[in-house]
N, C-alpha and C. Protein backbone atom coordinates (compact mmCIF):
# COMPACT_ATOMS: atom_id res chain seq x y z
N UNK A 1 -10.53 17.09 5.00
CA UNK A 1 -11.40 15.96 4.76
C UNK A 1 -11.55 15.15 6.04
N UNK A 2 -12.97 14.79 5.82
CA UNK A 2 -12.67 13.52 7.24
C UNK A 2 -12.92 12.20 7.17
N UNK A 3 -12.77 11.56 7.53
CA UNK A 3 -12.56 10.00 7.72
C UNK A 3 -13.25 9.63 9.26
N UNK A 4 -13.42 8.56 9.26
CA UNK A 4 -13.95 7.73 10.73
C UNK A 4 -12.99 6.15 10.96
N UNK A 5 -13.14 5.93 11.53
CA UNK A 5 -12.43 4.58 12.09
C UNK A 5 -13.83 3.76 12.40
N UNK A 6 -13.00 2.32 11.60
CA UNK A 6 -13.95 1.57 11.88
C UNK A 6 -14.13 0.65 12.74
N UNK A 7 -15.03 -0.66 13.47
CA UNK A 7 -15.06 -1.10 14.15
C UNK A 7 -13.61 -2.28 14.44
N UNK A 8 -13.38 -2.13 13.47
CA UNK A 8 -11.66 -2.95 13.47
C UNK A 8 -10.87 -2.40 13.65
N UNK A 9 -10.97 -0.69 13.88
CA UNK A 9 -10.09 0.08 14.09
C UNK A 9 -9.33 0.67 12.76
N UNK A 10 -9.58 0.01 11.41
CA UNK A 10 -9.51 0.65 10.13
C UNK A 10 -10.03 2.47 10.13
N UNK A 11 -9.10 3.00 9.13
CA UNK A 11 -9.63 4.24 8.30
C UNK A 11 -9.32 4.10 6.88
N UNK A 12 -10.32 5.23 6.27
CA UNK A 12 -10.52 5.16 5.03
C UNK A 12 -9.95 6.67 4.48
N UNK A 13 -8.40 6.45 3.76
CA UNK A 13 -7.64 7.12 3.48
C UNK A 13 -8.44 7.66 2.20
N UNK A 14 -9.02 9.27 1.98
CA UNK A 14 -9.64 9.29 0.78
C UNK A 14 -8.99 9.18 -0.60
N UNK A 15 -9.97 8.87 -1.62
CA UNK A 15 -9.19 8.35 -2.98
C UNK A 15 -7.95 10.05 -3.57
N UNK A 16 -9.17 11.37 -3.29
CA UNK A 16 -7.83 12.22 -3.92
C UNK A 16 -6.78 12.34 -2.59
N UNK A 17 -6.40 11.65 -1.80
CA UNK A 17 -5.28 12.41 -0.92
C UNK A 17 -4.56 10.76 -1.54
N UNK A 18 -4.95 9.50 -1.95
CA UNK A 18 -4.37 8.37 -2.10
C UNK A 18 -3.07 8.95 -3.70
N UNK A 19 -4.67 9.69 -4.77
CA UNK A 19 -3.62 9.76 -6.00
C UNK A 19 -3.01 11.07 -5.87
N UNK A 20 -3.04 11.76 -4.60
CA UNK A 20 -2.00 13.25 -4.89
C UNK A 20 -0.43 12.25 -4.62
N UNK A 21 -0.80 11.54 -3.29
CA UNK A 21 0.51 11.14 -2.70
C UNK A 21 0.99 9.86 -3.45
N UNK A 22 0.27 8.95 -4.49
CA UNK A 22 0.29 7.84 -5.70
C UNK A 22 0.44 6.83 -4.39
N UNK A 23 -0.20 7.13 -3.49
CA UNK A 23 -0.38 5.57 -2.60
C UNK A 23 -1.11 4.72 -3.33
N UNK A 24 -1.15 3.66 -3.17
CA UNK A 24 -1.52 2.04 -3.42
C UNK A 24 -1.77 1.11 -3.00
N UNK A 25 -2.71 0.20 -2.99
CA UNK A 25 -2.63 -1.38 -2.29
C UNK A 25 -1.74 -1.51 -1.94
N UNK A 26 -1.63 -1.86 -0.62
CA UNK A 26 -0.69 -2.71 0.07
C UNK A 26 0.57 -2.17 0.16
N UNK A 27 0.70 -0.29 -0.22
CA UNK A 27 1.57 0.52 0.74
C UNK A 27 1.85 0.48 2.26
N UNK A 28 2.98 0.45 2.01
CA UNK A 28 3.05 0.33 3.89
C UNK A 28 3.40 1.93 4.27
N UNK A 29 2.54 2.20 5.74
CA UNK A 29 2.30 3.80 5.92
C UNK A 29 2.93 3.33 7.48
N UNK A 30 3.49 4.65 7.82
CA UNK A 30 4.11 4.37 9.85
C UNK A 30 2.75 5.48 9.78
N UNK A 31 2.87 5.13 11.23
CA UNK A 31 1.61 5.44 11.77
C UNK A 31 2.47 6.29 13.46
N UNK A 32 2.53 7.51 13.75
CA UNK A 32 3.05 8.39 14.51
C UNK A 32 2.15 9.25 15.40
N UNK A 33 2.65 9.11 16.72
CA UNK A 33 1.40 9.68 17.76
C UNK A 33 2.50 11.52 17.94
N UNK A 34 1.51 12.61 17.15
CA UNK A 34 2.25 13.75 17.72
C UNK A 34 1.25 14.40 18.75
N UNK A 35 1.79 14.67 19.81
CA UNK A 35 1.02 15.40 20.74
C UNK A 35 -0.08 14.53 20.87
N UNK A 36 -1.24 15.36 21.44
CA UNK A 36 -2.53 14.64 22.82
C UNK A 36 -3.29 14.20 21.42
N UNK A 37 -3.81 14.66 20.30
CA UNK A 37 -4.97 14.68 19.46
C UNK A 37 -4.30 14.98 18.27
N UNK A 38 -3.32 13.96 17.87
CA UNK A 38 -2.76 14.36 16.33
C UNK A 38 -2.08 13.04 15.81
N UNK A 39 -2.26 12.64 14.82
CA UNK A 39 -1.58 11.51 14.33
C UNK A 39 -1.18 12.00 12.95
N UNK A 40 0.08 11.16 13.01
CA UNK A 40 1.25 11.35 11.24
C UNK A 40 0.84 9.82 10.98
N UNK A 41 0.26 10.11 9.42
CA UNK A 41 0.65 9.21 8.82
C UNK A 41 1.94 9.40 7.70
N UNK A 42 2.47 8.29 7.43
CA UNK A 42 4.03 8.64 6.78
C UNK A 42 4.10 7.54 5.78
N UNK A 43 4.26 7.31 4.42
CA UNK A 43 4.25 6.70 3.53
C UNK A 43 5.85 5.95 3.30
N UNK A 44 6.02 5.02 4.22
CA UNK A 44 7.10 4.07 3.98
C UNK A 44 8.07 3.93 2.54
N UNK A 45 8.85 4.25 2.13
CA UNK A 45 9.83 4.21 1.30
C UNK A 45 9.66 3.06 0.54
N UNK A 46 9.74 3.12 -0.46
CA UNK A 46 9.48 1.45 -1.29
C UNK A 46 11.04 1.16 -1.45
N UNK A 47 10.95 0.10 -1.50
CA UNK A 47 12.38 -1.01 -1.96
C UNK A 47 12.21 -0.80 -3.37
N UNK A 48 13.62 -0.18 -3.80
CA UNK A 48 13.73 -0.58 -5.29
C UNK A 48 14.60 -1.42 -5.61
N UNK A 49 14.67 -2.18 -6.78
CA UNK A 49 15.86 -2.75 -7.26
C UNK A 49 16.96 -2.74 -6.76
N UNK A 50 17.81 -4.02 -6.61
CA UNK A 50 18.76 -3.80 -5.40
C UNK A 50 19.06 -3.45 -3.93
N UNK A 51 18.08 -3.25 -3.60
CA UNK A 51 18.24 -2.85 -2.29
C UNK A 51 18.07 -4.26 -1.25
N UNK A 52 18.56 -3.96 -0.44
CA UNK A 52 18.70 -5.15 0.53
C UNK A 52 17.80 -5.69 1.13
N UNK A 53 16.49 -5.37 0.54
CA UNK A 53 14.92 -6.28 1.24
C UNK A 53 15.22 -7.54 0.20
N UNK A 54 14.50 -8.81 0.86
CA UNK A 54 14.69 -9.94 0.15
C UNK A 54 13.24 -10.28 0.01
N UNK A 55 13.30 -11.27 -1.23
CA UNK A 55 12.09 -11.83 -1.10
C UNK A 55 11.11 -11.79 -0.18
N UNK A 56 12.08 -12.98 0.66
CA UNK A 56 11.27 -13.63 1.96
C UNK A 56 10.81 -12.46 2.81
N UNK A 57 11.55 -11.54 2.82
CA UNK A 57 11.06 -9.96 3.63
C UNK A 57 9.77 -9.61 3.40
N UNK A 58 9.38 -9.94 1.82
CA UNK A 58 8.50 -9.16 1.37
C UNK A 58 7.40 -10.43 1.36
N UNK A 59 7.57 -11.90 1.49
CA UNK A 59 6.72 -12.80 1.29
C UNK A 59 6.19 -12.67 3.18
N UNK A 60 7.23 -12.41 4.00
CA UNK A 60 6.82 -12.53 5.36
C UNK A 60 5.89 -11.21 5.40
N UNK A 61 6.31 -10.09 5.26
CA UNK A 61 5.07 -8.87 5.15
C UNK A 61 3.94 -8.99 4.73
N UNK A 62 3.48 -9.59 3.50
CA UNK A 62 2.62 -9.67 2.72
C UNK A 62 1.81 -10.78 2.99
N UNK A 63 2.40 -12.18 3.53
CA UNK A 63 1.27 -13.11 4.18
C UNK A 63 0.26 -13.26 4.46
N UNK A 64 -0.60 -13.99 3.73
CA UNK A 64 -2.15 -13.52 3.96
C UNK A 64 -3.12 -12.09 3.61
N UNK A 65 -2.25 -11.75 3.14
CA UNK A 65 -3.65 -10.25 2.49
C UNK A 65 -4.41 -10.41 1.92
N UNK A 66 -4.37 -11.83 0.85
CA UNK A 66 -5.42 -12.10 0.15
C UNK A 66 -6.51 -13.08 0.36
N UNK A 67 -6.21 -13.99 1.45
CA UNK A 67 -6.91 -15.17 1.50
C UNK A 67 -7.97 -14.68 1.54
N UNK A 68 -8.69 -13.71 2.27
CA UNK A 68 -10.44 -13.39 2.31
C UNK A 68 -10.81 -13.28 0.65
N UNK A 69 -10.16 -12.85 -0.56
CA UNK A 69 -10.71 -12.21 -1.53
C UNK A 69 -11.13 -13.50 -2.22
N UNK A 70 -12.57 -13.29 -2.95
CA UNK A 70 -13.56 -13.80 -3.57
C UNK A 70 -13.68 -13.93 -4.88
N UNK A 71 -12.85 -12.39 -5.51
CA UNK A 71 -12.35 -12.09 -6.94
C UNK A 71 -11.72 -12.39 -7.57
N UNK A 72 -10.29 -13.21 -7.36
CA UNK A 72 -9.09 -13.43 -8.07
C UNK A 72 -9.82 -14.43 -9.06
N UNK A 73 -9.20 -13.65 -10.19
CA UNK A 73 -9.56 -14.72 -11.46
C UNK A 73 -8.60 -14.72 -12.28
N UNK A 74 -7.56 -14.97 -13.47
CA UNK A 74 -7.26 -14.66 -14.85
C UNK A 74 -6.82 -13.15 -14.96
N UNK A 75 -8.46 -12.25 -15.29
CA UNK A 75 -8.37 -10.71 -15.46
C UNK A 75 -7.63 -10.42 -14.38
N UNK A 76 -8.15 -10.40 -13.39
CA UNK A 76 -7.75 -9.97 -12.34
C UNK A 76 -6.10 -9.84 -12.14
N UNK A 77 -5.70 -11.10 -12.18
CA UNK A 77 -4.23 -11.53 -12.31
C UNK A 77 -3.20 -10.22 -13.18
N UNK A 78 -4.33 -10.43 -14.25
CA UNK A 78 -3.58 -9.70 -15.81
C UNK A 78 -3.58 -8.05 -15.28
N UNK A 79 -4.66 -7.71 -14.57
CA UNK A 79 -4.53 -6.40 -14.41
C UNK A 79 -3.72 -6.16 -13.19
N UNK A 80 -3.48 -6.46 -12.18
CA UNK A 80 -2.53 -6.37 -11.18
C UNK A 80 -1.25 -6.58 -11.67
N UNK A 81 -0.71 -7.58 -12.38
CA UNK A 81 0.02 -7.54 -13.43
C UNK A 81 1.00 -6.17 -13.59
N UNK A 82 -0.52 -5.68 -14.40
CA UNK A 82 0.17 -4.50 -15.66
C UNK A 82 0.03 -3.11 -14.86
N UNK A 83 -0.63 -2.91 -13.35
CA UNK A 83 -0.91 -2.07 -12.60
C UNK A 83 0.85 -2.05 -12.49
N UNK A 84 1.20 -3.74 -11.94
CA UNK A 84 2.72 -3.82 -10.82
C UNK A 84 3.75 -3.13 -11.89
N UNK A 85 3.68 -3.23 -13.21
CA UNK A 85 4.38 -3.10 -14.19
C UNK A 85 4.42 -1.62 -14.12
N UNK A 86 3.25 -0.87 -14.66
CA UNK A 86 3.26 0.73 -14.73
C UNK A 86 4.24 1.29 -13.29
N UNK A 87 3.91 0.69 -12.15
CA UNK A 87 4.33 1.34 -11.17
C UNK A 87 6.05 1.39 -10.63
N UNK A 88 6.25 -0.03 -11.34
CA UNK A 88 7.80 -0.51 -11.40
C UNK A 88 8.03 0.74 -12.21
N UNK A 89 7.94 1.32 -13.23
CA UNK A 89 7.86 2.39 -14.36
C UNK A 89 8.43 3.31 -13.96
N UNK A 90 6.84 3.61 -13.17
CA UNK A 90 7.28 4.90 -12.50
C UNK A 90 8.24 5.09 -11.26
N UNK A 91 8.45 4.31 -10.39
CA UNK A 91 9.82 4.20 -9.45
C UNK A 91 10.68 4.34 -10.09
N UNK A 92 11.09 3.75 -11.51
CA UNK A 92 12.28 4.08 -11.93
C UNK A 92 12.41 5.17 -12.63
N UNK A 93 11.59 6.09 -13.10
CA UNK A 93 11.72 7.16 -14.03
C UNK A 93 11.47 6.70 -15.07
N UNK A 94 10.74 5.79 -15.57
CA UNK A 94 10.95 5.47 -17.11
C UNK A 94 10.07 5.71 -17.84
């Protein structure tokens, strides 16, 4: 598949390579230079329960991702919500 980079230097990870690998909003990916003309992307390990990321770890990462958005309403809330919920789910096996 191909992708382009955009004038911000963004790419657009396609939707089936997002749900083979169950990436998500606001996954954090390393980004790896192999050789002259090759890049790794690498899907960062999530923090589960207990683990030694703190809050503030995750409030300092996350800072500002949303201020541009136009959408947040109620629904919105409710479905991010029950998205965060399913996915807590599935990290744990449940």
């Amino acid at each position: 598949m191909e992708t382009r980079i955009s004038s911000k230097g963004q790419i657009t990870i396609p939707s089936e390579i997002r749900r083979q690998l169950k990436i998500h909003t606001g996954d954090a990916l390393l980004v790896k230079s192999v050789g002259e003309n090759t890049i790794m992307l690498e899907l960062k390990k999530k923090a589960l329960p207990g683990s030694q990321e703190t809050g503030e770890d995750i409030l300092k990462a996350t800072a500002g991702l949303w201020k541009d958005r136009t959408d947040i309403n109620e629904n919105f809330i409710r479905e991010l919500r029950q998205a965060d919920h399913r996915r807590l789910e599935e990290l744990l096996g449940e």
